[in-house]
Protein backbone atom coordinates (compact mmCIF):
# COMPACT_ATOMS: atom_id res chain seq x y z
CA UNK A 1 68.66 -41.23 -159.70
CA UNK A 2 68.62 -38.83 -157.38
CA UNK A 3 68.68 -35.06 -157.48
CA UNK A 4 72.24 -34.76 -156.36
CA UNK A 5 73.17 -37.86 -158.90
CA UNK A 6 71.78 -35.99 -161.84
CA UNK A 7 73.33 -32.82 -160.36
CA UNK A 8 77.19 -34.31 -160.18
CA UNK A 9 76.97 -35.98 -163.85
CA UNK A 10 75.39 -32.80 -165.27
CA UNK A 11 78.82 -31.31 -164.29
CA UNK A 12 80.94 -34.21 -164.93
CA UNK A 13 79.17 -33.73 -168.83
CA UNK A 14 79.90 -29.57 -169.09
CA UNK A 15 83.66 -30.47 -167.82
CA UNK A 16 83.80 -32.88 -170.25
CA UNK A 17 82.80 -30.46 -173.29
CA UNK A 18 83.77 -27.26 -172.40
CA UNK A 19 87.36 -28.00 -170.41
CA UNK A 20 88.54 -31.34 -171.81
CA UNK A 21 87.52 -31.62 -174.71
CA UNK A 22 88.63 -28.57 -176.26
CA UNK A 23 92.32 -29.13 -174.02
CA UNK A 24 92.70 -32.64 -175.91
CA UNK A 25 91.81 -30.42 -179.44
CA UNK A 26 94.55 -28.17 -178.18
CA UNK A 27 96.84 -31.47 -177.13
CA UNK A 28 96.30 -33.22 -180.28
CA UNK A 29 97.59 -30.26 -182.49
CA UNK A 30 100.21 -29.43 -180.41
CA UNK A 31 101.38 -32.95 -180.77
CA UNK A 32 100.64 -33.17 -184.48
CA UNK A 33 102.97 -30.19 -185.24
CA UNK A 34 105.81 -32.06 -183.87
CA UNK A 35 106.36 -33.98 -186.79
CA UNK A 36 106.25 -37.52 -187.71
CA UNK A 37 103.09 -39.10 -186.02
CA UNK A 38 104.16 -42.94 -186.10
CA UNK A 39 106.44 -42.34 -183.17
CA UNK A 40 105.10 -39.39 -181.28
CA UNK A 41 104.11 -40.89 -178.43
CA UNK A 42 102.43 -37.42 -177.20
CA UNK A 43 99.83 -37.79 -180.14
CA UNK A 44 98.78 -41.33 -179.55
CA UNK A 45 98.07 -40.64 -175.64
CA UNK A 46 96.18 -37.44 -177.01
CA UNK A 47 94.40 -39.53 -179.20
CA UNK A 48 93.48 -41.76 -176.51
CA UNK A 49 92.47 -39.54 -174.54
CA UNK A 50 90.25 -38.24 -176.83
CA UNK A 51 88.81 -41.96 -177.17
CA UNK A 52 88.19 -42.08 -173.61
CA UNK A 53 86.52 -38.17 -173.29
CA UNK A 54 84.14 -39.07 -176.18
CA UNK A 55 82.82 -42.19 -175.17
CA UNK A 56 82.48 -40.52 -171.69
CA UNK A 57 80.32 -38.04 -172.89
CA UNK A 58 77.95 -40.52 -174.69
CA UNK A 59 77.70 -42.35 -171.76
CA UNK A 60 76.67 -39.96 -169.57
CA UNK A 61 74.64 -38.41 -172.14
CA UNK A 62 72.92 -41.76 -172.18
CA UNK A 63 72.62 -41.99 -168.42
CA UNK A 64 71.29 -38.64 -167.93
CA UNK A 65 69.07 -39.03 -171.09
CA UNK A 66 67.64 -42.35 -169.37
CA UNK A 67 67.19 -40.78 -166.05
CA UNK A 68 64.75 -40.81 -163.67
CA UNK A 69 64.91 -38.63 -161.08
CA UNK A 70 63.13 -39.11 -157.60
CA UNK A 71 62.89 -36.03 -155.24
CA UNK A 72 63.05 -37.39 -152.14
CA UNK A 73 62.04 -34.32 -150.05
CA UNK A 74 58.58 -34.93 -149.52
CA UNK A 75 59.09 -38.47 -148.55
CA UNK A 76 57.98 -40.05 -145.53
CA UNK A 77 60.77 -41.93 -143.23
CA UNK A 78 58.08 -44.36 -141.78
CA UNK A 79 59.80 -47.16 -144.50
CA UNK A 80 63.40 -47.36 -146.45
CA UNK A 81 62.83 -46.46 -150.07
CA UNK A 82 65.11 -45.07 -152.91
CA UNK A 83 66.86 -42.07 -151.60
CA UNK A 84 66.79 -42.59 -147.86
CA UNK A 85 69.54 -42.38 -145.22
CA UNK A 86 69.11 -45.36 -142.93
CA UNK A 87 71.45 -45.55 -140.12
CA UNK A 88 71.81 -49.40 -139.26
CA UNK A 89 73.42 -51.63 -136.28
CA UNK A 90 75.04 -54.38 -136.76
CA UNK A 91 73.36 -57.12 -134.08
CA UNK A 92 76.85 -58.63 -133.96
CA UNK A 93 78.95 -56.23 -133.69
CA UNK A 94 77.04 -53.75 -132.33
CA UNK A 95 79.13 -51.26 -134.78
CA UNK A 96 76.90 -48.52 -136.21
CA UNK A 97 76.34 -47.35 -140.42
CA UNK A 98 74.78 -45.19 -142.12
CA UNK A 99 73.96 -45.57 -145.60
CA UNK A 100 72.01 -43.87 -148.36
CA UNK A 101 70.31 -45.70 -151.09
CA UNK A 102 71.17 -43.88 -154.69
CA UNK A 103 71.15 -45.30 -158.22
CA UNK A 104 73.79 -47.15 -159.57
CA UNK A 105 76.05 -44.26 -161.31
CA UNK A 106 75.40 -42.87 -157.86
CA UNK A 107 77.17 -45.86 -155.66
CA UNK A 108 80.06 -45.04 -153.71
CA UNK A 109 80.81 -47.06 -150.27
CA UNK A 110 83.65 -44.82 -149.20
CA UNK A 111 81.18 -42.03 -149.06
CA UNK A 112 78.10 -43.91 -147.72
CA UNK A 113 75.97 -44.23 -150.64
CA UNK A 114 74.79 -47.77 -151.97
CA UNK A 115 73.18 -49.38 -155.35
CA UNK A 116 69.38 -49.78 -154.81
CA UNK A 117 70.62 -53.08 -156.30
CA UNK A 118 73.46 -53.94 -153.67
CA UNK A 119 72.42 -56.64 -151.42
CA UNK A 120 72.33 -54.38 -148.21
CA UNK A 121 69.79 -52.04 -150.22
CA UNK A 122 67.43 -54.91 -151.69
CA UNK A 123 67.42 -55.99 -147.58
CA UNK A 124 66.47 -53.03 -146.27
CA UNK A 125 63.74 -51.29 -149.00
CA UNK A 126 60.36 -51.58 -147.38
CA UNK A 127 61.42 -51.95 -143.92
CA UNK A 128 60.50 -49.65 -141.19
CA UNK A 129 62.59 -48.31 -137.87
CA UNK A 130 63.31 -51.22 -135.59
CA UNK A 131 62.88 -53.68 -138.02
CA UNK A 132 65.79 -56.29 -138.52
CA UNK A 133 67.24 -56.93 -141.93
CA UNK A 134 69.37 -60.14 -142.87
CA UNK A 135 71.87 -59.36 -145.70
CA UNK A 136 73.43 -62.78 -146.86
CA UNK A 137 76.26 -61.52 -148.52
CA UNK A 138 79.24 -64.42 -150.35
CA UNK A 139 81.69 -64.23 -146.70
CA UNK A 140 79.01 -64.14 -144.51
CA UNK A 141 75.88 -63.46 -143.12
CA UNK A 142 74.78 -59.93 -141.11
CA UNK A 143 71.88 -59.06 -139.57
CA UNK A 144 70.82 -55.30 -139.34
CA UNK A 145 68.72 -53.21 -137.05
CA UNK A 146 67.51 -50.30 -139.14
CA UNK A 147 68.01 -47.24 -135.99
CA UNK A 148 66.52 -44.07 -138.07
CA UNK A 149 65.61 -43.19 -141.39
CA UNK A 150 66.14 -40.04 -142.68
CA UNK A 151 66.18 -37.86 -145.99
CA UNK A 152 69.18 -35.55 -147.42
CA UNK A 153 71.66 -37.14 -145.69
């Protein structure tokens, strides 16, 4: 995981159990004092909700608990590894990406980051600037010229 991972789900976990958690408390009573519980709907979300905050809090508890994190600052860019920025061509297309490779809690393709584990990441650890990387993905096939790599975005 990376420093930034760790960083975002140490936050997501203090949200969780000091804002949430003790809102839902304050939810579930509010609920509960409006009488019969069998058919107050409020309650049952509330007590769902409570479901999904606790078993959100184990999880990342377990995640963070688990955790390796890899400072990447002292890394050198002469290959891709865990934690780098690699700013790719597509030979076909000639369209230009940029990706970073995070764990997998860290994954988000909207934002540029990618699993170590994605297909794209497993092609391109270990290769070095101006190397060419073949991602066979289900649809189709792309091949990859790796431009620059880079640390911290």
């Amino acid at each position: 995981m990376t420093p930034r991972g760790h960083a975002l789900l140490t936050e997501e976990l203090e949200r969780l159990k000091k804002i949430e958690r003790p809102q839902n408390i304050a939810d579930i009573a509010e609920a509960r004092a409006h009488g019969d519980l069998s058919e107050n709907a409020e309650y049952h979300a509330a007590k769902e909700r409570q479901g999904f905050i606790e078993g959100r809090i184990r999880a990342i508890g377990g995640k963070l608990a688990d955790a390796q994190v890899v400072d990447t600052s002292n890394l050198s860019t002469e290959k891709v590894v865990f934690g780098a920025t690699v700013n790719l061509l597509d030979v076909d297309t000639d369209e230009e990406k940029q990706y970073t490779i995070v764990g997998r809690d860290e994954a988000d393709l909207k934002n540029g980051t990618i699993s170590i584990h994605s297909p794209v990441a497993r092609a391109l650890i270990s290769r070095s600037v101006g190397d060419f990387a073949e991602v066979i993905a289900p649809a189709k096939t792309v091949e990859y010229e790796i431009l620059k790599i880079s640390f911290g975005g």
